[in-house]
C-alpha atoms as a PDB file:
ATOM      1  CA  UNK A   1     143.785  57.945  49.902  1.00  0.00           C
ATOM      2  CA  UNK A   2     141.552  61.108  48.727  1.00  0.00           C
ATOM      3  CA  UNK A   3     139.189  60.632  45.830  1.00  0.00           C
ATOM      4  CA  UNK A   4     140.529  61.152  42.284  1.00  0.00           C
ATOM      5  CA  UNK A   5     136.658  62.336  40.796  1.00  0.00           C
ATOM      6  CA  UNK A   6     134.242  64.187  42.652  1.00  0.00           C
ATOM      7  CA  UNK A   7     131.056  65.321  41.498  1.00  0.00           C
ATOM      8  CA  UNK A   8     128.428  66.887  43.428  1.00  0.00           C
ATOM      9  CA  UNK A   9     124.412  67.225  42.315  1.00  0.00           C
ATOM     10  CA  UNK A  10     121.125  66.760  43.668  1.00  0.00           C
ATOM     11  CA  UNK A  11     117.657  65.037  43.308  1.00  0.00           C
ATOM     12  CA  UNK A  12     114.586  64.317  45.078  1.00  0.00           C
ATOM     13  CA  UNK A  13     115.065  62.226  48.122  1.00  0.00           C
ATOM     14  CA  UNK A  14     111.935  61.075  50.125  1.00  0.00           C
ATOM     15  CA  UNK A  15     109.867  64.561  49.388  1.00  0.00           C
ATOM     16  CA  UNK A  16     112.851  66.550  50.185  1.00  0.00           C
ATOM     17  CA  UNK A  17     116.131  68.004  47.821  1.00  0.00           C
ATOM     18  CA  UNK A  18     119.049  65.618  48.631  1.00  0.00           C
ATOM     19  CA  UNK A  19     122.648  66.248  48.018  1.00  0.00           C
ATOM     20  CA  UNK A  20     125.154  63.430  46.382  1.00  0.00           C
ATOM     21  CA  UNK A  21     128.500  63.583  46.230  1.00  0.00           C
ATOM     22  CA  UNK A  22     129.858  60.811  43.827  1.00  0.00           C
ATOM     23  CA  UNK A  23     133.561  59.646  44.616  1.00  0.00           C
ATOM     24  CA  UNK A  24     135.540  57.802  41.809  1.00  0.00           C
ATOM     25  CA  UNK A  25     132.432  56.565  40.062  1.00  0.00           C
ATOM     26  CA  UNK A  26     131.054  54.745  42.972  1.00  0.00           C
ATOM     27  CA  UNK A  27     131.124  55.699  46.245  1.00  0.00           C
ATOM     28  CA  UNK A  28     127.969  57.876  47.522  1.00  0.00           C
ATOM     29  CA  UNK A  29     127.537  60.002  50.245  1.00  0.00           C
ATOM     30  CA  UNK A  30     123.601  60.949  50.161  1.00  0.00           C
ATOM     31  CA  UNK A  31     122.460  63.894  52.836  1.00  0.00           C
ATOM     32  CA  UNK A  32     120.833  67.295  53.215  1.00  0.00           C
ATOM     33  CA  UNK A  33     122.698  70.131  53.968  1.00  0.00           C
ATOM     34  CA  UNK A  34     121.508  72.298  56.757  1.00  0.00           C
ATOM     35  CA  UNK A  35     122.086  75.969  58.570  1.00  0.00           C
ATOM     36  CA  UNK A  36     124.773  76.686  60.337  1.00  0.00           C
ATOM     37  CA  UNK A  37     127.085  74.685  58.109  1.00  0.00           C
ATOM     38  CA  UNK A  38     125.310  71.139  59.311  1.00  0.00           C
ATOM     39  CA  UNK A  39     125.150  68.200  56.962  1.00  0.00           C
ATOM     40  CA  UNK A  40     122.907  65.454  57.750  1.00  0.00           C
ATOM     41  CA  UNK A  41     124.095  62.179  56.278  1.00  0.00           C
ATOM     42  CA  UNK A  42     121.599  59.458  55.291  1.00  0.00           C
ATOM     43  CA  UNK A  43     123.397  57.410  52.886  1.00  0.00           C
ATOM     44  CA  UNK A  44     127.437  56.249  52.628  1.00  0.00           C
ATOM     45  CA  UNK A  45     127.660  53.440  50.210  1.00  0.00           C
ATOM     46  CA  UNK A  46     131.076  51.914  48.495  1.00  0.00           C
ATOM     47  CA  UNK A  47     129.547  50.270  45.717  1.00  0.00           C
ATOM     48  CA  UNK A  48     131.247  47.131  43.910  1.00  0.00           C
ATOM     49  CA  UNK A  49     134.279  48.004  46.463  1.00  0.00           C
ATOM     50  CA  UNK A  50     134.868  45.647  49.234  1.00  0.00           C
ATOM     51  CA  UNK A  51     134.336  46.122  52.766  1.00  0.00           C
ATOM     52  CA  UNK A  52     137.248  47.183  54.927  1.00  0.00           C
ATOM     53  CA  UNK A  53     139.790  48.819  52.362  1.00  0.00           C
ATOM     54  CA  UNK A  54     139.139  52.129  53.564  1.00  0.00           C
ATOM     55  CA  UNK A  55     137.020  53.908  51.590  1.00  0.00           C
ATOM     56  CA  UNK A  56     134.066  54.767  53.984  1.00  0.00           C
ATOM     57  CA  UNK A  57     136.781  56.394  55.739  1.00  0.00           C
ATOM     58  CA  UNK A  58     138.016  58.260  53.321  1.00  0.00           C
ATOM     59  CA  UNK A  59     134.937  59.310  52.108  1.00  0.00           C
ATOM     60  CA  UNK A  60     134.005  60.839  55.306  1.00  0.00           C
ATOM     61  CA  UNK A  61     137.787  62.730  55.270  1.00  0.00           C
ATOM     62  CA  UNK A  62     136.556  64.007  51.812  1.00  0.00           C
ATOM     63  CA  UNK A  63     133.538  65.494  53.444  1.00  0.00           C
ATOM     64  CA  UNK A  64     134.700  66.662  56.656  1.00  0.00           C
ATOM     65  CA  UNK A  65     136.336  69.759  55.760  1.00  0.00           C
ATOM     66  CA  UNK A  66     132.718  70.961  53.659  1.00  0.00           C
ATOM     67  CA  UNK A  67     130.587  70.945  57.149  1.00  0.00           C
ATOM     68  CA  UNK A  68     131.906  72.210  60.599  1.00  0.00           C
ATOM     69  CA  UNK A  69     129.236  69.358  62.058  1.00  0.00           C
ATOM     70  CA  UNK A  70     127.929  65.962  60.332  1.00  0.00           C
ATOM     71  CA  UNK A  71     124.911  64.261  61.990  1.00  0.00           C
ATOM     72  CA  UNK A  72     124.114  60.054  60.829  1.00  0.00           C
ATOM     73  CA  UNK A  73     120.824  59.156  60.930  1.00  0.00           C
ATOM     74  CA  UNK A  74     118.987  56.266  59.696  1.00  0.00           C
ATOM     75  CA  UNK A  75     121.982  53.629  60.616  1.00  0.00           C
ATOM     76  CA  UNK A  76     121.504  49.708  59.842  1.00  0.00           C
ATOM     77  CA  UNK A  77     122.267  47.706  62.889  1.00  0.00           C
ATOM     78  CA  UNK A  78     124.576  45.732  61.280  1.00  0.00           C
ATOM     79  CA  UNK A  79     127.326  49.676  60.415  1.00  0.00           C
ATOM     80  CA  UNK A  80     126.760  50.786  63.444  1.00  0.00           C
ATOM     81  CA  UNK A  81     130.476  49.417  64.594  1.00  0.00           C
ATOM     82  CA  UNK A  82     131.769  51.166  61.355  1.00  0.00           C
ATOM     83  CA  UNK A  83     129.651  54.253  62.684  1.00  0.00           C
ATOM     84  CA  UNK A  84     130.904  54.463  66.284  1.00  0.00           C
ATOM     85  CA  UNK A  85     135.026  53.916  64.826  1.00  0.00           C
ATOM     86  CA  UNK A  86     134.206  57.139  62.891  1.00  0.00           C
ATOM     87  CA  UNK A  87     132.592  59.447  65.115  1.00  0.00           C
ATOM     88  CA  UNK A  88     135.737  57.972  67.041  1.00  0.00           C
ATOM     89  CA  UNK A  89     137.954  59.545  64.651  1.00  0.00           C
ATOM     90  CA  UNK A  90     136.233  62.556  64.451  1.00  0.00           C
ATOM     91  CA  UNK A  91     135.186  62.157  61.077  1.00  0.00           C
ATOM     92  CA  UNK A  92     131.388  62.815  62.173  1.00  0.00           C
ATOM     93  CA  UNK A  93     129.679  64.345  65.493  1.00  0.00           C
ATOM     94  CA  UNK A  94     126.316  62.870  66.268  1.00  0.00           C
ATOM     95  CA  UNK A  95     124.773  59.478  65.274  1.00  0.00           C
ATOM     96  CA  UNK A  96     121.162  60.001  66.180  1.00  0.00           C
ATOM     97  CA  UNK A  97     118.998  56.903  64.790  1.00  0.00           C
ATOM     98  CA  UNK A  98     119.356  53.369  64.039  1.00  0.00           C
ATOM     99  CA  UNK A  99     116.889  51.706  61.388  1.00  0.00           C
ATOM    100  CA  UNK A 100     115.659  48.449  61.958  1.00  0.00           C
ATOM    101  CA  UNK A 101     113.250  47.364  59.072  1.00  0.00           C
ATOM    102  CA  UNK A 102     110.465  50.378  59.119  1.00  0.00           C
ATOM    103  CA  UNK A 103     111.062  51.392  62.641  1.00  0.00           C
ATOM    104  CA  UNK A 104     113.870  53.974  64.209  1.00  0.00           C
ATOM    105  CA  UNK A 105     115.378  54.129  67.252  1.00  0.00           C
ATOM    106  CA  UNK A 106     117.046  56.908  68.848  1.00  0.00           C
ATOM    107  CA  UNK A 107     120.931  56.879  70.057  1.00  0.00           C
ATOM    108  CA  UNK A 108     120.988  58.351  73.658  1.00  0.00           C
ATOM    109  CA  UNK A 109     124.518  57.883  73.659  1.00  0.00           C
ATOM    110  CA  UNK A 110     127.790  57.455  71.635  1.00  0.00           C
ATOM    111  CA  UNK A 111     130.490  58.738  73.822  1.00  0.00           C
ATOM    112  CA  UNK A 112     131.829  54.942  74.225  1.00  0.00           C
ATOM    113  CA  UNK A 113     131.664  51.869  71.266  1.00  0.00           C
ATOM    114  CA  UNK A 114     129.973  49.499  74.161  1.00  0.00           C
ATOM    115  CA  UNK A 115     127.921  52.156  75.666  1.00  0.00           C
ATOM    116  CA  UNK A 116     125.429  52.829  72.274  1.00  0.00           C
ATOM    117  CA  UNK A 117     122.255  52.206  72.650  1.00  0.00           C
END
C-alpha cells in the first residue's frame, strides 16, 4: 500500500520550523529535517484509521527513501513495540527517547525488542 495524496508543508512546532507530510487526508508524519540528509521524527499519527492495518508502516516506507537516516524521539511507552518492529524492518535507524508524561528518557539500546530500555 503507498499513499494515494501526499502533501508536504510546514509550521511552527515548539519554537522551531516543523515539517508535515499529510498522507491520504489523515495520516501525519511531523519532524525536522536535518544535515546530512537526517530527519528527526516526532510525530506519526493514523488518524480516524484503526490500529494494526498497516498504515504506520507504510507511512514510514513513504518516507524512507526522502532521508538516508530517520531518528524517533519523544516515543509514548505504550508505541514503543510498534517502534522497535520498525527500526526492525529498517524503516528507521535510531529511537533515542521515550516520553512519559513531562519527563524523557533516553534509549541506550535497541538492537533487540526485549533488550530496550
Amino acid at each position: 500500500m503507498y499513499p494515494h495524496t501526499v502533501l508536504e508543508y510546514e509550521f511552527l512546532y515548539g519554537n522551531k520550523m516543523a515539517t508535515v507530510y499529510l498522507l491520504n487526508g489523515s495520516i501525519k508524519i511531523i519532524g525536522f529535517p536535518k544535515k546530512n540528509n537526517i530527519f528527526d521524527l516526532r510525530v506519526l499519527t493514523i488518524g480516524h484509521h484503526p490500529r494494526r492495518n498497516g498504515l504506520g508502516k507504510m507511512a514510514l516506507q513513504f518516507l524512507r527513501p526522502h532521508f538516508k537516516k530517520i531518528v524517533v524521539t519523544g516515543i509514548r511507552w505504550g508505541a514503543l513495540p510498534f517502534w522497535l518492529k520498525m527500526k526492525d524492518y529498517g524503516l528507521v535507524d535510531q529511537l533515542l527517547t521515550i516520553k512519559e508524561g513531562k519527563n524523557l528518557y533516553l534509549i541506550k539500546r535497541t538492537a533487540k525488542r526485549d533488550r530496550a530500555g
